[in-house]
N, C-alpha and C. Protein backbone atom coordinates (compact mmCIF):
# COMPACT_ATOMS: atom_id res chain seq x y z
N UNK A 1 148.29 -0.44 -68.95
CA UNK A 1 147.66 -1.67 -68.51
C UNK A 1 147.62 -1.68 -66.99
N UNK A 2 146.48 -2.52 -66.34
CA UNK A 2 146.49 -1.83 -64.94
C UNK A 2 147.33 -3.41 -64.27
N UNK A 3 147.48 -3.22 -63.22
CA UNK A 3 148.27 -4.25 -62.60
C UNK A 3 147.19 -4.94 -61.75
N UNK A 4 147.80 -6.29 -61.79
CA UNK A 4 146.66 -7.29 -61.48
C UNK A 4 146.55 -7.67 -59.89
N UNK A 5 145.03 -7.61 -59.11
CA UNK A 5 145.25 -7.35 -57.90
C UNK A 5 145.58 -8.17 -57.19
N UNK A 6 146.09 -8.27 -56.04
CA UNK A 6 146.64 -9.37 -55.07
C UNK A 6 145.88 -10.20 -54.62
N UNK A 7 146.17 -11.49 -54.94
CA UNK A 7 144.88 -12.80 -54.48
C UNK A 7 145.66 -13.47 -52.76
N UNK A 8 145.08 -12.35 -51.76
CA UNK A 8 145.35 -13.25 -50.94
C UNK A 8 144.60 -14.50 -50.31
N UNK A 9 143.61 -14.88 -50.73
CA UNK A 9 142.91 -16.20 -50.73
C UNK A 9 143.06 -17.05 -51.96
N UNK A 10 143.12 -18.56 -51.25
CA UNK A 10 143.31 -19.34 -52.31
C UNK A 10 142.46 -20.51 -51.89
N UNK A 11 141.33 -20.91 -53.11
CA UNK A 11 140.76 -22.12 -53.57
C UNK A 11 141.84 -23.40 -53.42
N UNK A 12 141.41 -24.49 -53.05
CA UNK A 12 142.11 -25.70 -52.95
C UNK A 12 141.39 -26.91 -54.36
N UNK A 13 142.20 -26.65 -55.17
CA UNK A 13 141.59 -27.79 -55.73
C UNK A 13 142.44 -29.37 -55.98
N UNK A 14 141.89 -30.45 -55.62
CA UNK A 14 142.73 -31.83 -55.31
C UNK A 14 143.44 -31.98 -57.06
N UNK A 15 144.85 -32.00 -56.61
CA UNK A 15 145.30 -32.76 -57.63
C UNK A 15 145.21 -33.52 -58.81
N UNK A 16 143.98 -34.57 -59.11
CA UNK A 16 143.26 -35.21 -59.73
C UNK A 16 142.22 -34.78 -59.97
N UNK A 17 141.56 -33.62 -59.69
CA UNK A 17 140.32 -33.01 -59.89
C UNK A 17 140.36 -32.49 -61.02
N UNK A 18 139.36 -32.74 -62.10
CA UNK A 18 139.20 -31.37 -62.50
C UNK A 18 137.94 -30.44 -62.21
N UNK A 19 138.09 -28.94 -62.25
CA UNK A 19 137.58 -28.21 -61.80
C UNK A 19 135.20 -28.17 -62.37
N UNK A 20 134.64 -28.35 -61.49
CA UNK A 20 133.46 -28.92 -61.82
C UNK A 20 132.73 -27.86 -61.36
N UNK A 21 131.21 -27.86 -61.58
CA UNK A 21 130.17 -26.58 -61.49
C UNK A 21 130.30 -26.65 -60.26
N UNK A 22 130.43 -27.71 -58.69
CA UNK A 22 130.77 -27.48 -57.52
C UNK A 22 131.88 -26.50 -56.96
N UNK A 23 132.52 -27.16 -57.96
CA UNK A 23 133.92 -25.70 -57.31
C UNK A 23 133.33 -24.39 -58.20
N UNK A 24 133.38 -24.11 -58.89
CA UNK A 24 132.79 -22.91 -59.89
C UNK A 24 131.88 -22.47 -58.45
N UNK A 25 130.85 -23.41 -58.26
CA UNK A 25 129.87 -22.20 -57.43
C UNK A 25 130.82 -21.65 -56.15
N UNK A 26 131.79 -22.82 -55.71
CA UNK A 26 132.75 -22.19 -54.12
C UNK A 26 133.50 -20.40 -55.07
N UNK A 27 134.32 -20.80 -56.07
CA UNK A 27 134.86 -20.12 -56.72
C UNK A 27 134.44 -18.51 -56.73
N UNK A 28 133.17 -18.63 -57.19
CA UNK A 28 132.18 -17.73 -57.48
C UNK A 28 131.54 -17.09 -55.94
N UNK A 29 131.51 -17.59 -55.24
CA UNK A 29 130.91 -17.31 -53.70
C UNK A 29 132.14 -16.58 -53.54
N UNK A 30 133.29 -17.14 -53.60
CA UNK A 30 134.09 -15.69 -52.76
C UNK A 30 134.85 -14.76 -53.75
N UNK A 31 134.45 -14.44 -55.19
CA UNK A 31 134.31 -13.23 -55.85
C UNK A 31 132.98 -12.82 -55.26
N UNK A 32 132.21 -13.47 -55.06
CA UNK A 32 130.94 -12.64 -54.26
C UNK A 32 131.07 -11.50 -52.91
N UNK A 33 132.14 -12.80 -52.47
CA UNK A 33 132.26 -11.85 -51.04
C UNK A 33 133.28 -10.72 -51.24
N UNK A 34 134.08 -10.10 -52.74
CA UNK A 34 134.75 -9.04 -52.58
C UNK A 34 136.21 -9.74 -52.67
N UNK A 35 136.30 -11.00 -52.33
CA UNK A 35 137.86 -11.27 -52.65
C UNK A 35 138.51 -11.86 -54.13
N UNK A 36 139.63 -11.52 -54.67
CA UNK A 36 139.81 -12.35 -56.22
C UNK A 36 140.83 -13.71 -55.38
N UNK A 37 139.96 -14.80 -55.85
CA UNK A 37 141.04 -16.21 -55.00
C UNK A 37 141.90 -16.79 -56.25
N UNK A 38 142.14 -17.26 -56.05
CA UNK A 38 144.09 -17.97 -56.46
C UNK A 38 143.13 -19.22 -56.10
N UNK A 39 143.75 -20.29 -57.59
CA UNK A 39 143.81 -21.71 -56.92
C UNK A 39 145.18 -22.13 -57.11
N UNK A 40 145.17 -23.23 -55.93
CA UNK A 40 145.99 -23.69 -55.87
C UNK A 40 145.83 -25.67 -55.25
N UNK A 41 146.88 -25.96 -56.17
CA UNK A 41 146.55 -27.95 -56.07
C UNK A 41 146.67 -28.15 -54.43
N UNK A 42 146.17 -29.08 -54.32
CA UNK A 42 145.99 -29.61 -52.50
C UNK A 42 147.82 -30.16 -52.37
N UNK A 43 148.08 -30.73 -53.25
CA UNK A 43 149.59 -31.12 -52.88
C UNK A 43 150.57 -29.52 -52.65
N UNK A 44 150.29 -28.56 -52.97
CA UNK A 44 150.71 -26.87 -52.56
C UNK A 44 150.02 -26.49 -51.04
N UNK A 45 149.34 -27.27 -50.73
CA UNK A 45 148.53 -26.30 -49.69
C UNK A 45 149.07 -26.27 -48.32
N UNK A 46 150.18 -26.99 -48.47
CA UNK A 46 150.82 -26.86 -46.96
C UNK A 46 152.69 -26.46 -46.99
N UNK A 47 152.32 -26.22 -48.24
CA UNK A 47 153.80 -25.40 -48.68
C UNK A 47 153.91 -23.90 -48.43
N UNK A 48 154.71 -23.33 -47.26
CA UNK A 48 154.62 -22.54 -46.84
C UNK A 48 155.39 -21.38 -47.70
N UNK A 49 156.67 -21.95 -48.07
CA UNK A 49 157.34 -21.39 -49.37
C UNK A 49 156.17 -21.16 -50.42
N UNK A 50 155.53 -22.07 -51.07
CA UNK A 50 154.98 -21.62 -52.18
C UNK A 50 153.70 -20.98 -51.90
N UNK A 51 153.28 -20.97 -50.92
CA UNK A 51 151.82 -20.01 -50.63
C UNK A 51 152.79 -18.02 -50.29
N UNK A 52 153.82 -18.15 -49.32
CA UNK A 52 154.02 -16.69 -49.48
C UNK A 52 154.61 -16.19 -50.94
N UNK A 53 155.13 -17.27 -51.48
CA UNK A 53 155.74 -16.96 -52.97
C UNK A 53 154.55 -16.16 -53.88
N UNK A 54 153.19 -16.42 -53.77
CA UNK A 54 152.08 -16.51 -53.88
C UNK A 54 151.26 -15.05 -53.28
N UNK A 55 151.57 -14.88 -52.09
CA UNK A 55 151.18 -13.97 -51.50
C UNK A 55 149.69 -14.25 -50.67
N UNK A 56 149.73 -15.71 -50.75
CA UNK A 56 148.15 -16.82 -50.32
C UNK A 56 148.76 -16.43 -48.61
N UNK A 57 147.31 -15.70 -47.93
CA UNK A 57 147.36 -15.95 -46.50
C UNK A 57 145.89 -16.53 -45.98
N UNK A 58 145.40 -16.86 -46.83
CA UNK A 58 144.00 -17.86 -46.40
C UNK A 58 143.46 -18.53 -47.72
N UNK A 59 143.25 -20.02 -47.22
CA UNK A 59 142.96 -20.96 -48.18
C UNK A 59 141.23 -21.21 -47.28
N UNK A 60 140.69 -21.80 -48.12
CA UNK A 60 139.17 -21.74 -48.42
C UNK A 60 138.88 -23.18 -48.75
């Protein structure tokens, strides 16, 4: 089985959101550009512990 690749970008999606064809198209734009993104809730996004836990070094 191959090992799964490192998402160092991460999607922000708000807490109360659920995920809609707007985010799908952001989502989809940066598998476009070559990167696999990680989401992660907006209440995570300034958690510095849980983004390197993560291996997240740019949020989107």
């Amino acid at each position: 089985m191959a090992e799964p690749q490192p998402r160092n970008t991460a999607l922000i999606l708000d807490d109360d959101q659920t995920p809609d064809l707007t985010f799908a198209d952001r989502f989809f734009a940066v598998i476009d550009s070559g990167e696999s993104p990680a989401i992660i809730l907006r209440s995570k996004a300034n958690d510095d512990r849980y983004l390197a836990s993560r291996g997240i070094t740019a949020i989107v």
